[in-house]
PDB file of N, CA and C in Angstrom:
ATOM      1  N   UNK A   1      -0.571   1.501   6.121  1.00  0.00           N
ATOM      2  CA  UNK A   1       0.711   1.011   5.671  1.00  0.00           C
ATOM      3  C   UNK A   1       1.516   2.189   5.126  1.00  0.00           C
ATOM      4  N   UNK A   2       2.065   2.386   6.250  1.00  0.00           N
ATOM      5  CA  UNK A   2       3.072   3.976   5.161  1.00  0.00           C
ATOM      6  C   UNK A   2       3.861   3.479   4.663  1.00  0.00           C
ATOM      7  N   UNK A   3       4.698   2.682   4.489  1.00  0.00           N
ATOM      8  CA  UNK A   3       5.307   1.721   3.432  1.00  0.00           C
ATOM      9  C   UNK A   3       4.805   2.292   2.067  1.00  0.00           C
ATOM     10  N   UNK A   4       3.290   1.756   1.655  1.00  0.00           N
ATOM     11  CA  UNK A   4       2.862   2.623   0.613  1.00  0.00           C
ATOM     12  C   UNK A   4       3.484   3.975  -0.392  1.00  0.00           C
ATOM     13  N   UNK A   5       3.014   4.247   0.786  1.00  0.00           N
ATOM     14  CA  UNK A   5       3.570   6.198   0.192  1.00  0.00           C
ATOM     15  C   UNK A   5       4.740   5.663   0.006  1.00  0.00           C
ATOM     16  N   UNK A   6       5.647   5.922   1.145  1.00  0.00           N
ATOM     17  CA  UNK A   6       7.245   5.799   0.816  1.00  0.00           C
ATOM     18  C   UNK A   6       7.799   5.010  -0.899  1.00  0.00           C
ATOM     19  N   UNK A   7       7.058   3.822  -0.930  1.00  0.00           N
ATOM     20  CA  UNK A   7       7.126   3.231  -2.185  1.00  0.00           C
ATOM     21  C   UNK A   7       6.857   4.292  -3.372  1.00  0.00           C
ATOM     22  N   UNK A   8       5.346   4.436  -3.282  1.00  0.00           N
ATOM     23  CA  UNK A   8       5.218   5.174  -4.367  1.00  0.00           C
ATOM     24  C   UNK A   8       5.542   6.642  -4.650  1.00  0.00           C
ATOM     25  N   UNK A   9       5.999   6.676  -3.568  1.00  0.00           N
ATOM     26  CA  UNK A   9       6.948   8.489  -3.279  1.00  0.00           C
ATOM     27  C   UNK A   9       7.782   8.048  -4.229  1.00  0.00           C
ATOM     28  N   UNK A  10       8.742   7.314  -3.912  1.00  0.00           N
ATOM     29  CA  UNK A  10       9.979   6.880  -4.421  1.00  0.00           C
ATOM     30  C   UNK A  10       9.960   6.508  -5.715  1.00  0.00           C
ATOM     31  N   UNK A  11       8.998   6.239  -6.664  1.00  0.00           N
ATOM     32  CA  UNK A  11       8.755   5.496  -7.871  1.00  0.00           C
ATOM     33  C   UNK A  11       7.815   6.805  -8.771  1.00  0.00           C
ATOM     34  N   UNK A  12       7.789   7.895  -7.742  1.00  0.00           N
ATOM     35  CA  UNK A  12       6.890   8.821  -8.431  1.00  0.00           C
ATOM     36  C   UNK A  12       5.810   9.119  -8.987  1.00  0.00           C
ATOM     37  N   UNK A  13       4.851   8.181  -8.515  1.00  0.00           N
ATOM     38  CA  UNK A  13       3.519   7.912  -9.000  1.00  0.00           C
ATOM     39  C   UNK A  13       2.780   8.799  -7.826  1.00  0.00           C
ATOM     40  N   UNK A  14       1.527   8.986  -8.236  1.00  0.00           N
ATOM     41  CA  UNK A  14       0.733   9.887  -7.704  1.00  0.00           C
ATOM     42  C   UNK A  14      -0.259   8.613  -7.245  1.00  0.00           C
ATOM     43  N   UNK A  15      -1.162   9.519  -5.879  1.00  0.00           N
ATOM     44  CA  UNK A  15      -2.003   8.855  -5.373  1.00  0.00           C
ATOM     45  C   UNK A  15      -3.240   8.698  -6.867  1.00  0.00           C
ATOM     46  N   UNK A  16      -3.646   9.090  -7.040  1.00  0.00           N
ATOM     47  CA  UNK A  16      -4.568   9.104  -8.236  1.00  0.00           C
ATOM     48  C   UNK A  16      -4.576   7.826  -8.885  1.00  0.00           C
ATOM     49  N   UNK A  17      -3.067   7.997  -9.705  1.00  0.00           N
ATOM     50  CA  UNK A  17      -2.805   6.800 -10.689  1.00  0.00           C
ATOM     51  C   UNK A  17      -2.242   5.379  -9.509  1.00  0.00           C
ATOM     52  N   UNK A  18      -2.045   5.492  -8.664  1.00  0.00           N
ATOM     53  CA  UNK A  18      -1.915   4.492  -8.405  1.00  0.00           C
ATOM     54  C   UNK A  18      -3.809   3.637  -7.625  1.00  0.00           C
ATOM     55  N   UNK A  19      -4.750   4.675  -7.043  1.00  0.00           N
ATOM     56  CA  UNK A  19      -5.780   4.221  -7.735  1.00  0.00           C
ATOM     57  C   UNK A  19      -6.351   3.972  -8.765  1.00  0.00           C
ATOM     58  N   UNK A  20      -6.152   4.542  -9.806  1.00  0.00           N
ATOM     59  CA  UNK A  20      -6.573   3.706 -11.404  1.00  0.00           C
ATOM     60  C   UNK A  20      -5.744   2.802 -11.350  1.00  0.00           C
ATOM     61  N   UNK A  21      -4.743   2.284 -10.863  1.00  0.00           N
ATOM     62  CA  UNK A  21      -4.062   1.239 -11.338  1.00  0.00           C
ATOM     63  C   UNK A  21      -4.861   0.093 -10.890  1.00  0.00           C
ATOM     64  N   UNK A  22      -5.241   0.087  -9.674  1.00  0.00           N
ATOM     65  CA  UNK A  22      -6.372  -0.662  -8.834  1.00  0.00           C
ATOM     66  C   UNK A  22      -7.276  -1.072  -8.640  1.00  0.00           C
ATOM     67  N   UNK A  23      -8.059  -0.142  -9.378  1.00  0.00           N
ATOM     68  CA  UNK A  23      -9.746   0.052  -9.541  1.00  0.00           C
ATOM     69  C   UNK A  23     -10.662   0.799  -8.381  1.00  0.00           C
ATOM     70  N   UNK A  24      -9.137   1.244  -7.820  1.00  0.00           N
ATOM     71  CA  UNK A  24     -10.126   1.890  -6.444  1.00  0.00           C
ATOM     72  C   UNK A  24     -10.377   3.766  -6.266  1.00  0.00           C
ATOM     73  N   UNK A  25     -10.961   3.839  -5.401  1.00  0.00           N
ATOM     74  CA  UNK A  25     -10.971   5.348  -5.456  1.00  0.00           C
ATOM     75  C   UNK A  25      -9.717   6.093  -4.732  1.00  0.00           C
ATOM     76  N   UNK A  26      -9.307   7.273  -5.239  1.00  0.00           N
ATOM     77  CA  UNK A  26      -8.318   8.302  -4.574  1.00  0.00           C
ATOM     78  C   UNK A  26      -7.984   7.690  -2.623  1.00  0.00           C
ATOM     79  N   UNK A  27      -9.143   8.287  -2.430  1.00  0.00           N
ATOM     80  CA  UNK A  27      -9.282   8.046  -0.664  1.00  0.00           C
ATOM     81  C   UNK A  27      -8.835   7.067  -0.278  1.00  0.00           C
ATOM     82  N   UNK A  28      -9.216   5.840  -0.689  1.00  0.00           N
ATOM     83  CA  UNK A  28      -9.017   4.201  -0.655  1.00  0.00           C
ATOM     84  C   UNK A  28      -7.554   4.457  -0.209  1.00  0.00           C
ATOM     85  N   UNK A  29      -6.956   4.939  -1.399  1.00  0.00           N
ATOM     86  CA  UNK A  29      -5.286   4.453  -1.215  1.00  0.00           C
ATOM     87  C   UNK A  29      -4.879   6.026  -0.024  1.00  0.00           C
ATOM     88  N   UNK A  30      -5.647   6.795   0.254  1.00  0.00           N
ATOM     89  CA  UNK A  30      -5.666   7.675   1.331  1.00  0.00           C
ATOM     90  C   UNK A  30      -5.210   6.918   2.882  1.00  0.00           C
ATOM     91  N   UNK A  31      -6.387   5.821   2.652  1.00  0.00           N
ATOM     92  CA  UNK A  31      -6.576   4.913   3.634  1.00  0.00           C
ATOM     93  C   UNK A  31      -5.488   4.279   4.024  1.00  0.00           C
ATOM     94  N   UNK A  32      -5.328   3.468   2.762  1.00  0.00           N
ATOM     95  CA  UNK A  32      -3.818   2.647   2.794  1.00  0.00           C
ATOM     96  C   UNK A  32      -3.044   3.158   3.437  1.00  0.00           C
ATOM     97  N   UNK A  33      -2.527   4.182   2.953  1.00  0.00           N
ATOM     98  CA  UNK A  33      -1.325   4.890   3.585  1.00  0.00           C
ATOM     99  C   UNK A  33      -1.233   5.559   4.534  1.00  0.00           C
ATOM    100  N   UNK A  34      -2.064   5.465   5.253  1.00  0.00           N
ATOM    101  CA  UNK A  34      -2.479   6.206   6.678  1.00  0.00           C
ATOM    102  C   UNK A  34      -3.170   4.821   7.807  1.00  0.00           C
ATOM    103  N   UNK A  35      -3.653   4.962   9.172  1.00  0.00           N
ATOM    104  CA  UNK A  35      -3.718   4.168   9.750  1.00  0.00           C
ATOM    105  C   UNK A  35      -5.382   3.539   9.384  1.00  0.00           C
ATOM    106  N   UNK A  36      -5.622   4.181   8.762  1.00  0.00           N
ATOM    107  CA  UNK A  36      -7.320   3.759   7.965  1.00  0.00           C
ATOM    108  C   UNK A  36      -7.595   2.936   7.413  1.00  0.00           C
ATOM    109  N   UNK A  37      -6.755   1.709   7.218  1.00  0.00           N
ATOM    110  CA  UNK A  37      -7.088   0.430   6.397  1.00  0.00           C
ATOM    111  C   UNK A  37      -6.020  -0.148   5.547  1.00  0.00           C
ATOM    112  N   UNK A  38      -6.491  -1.067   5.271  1.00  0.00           N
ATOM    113  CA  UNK A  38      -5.349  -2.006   4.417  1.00  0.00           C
ATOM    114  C   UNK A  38      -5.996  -2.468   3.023  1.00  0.00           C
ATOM    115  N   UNK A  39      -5.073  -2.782   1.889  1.00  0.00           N
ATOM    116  CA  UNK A  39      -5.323  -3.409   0.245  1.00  0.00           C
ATOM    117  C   UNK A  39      -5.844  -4.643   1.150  1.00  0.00           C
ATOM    118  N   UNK A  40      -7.071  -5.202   0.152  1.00  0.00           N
ATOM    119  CA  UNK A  40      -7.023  -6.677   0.915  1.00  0.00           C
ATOM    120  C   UNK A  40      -6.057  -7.826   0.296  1.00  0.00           C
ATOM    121  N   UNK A  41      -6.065  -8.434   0.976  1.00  0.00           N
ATOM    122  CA  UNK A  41      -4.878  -9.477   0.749  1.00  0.00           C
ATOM    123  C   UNK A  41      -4.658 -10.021  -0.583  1.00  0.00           C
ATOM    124  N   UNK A  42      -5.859 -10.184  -1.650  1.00  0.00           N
ATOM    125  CA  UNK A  42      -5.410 -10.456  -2.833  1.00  0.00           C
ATOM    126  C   UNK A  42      -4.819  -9.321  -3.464  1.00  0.00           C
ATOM    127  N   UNK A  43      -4.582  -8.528  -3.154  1.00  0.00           N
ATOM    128  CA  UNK A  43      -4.279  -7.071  -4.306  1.00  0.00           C
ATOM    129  C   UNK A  43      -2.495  -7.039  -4.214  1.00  0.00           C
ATOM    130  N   UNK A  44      -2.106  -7.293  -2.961  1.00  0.00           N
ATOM    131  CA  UNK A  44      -1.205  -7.410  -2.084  1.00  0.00           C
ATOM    132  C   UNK A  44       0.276  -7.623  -3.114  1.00  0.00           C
ATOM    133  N   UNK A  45       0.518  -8.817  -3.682  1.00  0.00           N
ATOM    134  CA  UNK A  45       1.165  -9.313  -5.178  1.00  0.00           C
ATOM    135  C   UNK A  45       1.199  -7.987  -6.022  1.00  0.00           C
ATOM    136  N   UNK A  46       0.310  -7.978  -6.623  1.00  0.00           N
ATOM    137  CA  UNK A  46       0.534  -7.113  -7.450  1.00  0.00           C
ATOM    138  C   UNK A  46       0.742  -5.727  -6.945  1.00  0.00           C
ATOM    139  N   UNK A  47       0.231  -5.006  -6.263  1.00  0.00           N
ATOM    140  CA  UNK A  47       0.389  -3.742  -5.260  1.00  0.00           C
ATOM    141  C   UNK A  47       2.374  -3.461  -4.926  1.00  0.00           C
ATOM    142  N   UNK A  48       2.681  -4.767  -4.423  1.00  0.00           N
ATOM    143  CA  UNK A  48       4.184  -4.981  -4.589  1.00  0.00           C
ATOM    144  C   UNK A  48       5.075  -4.507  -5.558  1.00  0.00           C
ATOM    145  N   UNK A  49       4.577  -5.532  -6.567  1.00  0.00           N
ATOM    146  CA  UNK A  49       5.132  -5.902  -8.011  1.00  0.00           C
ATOM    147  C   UNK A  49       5.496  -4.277  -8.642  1.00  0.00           C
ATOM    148  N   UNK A  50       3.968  -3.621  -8.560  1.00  0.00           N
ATOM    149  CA  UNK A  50       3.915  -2.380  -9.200  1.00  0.00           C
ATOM    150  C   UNK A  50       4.386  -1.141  -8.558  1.00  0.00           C
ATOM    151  N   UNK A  51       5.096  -1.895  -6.913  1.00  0.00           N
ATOM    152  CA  UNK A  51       5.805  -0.398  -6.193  1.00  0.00           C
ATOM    153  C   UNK A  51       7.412  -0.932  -6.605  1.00  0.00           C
ATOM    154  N   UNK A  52       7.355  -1.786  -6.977  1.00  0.00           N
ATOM    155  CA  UNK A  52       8.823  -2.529  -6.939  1.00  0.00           C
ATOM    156  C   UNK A  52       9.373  -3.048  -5.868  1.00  0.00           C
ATOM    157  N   UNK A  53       8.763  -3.578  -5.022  1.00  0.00           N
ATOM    158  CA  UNK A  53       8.913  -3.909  -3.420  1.00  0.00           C
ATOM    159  C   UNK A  53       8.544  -5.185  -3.246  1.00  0.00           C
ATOM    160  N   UNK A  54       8.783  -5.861  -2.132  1.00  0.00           N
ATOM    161  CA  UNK A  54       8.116  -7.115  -1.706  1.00  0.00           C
ATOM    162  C   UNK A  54       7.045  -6.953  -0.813  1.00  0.00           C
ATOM    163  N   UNK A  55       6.049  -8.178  -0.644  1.00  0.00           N
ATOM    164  CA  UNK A  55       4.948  -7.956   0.291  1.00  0.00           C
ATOM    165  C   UNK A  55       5.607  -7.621   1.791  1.00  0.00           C
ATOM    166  N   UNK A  56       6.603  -8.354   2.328  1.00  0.00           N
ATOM    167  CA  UNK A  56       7.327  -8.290   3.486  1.00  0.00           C
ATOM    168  C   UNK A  56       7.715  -6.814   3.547  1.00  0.00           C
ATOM    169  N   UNK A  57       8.070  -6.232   2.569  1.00  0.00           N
ATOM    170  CA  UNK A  57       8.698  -4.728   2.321  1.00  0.00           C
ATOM    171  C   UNK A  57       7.605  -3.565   3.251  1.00  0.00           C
ATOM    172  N   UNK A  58       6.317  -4.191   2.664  1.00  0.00           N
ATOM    173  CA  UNK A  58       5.382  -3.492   2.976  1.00  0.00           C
ATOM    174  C   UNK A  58       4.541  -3.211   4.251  1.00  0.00           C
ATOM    175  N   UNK A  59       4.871  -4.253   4.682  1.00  0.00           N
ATOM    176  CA  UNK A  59       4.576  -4.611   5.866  1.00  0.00           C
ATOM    177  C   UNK A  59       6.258  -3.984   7.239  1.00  0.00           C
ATOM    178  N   UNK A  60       7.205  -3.636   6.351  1.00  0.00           N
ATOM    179  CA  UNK A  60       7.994  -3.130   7.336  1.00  0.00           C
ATOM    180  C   UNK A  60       8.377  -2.744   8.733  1.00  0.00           C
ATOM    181  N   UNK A  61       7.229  -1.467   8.213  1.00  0.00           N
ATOM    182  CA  UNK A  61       7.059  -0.638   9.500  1.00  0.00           C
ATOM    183  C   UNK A  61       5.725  -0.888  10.028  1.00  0.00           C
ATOM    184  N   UNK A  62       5.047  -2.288   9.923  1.00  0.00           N
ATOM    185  CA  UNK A  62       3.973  -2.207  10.825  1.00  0.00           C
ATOM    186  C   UNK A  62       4.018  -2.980  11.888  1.00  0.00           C
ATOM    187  N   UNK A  63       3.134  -1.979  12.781  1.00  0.00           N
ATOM    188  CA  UNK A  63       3.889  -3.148  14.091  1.00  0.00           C
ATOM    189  C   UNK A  63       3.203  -4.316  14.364  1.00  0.00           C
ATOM    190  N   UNK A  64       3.510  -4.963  15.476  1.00  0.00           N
ATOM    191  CA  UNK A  64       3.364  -6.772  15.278  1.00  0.00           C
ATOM    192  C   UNK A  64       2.205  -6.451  16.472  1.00  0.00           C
ATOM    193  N   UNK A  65       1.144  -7.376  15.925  1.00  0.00           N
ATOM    194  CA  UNK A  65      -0.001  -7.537  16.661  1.00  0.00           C
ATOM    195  C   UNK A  65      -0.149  -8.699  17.861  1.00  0.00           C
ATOM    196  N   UNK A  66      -0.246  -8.569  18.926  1.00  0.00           N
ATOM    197  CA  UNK A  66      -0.159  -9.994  19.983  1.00  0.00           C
ATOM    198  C   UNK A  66      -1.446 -10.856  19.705  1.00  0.00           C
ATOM    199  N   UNK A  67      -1.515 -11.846  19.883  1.00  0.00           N
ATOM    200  CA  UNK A  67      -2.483 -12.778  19.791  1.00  0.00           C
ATOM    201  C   UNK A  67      -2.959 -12.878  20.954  1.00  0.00           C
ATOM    202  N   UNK A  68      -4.807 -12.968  20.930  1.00  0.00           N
ATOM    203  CA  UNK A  68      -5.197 -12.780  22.243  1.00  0.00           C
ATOM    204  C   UNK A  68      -6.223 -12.627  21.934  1.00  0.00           C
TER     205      UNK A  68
END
């Protein structure tokens, strides 16, 4: 989700603290923000809340998956 970064680029938080904010490790949110994985869906709310963004926000630039 590069959404991520961009958010927390923009809000000035560091990858670090925005893992302590989480409970997760550095890499984790490495992940996030690269094509390596996603917050799971409960974190999602608050992950928002604390970039100042909406869940939809975040999901922006990802592209749409076909069903199949």
């Amino acid at each position: 989700m590069k959404t991520i970064k961009k958010y927390r680029e923009a809000r000035g938080i560091k990858q670090v603290d925005l893992a302590a904010q989480f409970g997760v490790a550095q890499p984790t949110v490495v992940k996030w923000e690269s094509e390596g994985g996603y917050p799971p869906s409960r974190v999602m709310p608050e992950l928002a809340a604390f970039l100042g963004c909406t869940i939809d926000d975040l999901y922006a630039d990802e592209p749409e998956k076909e069903a199949g």
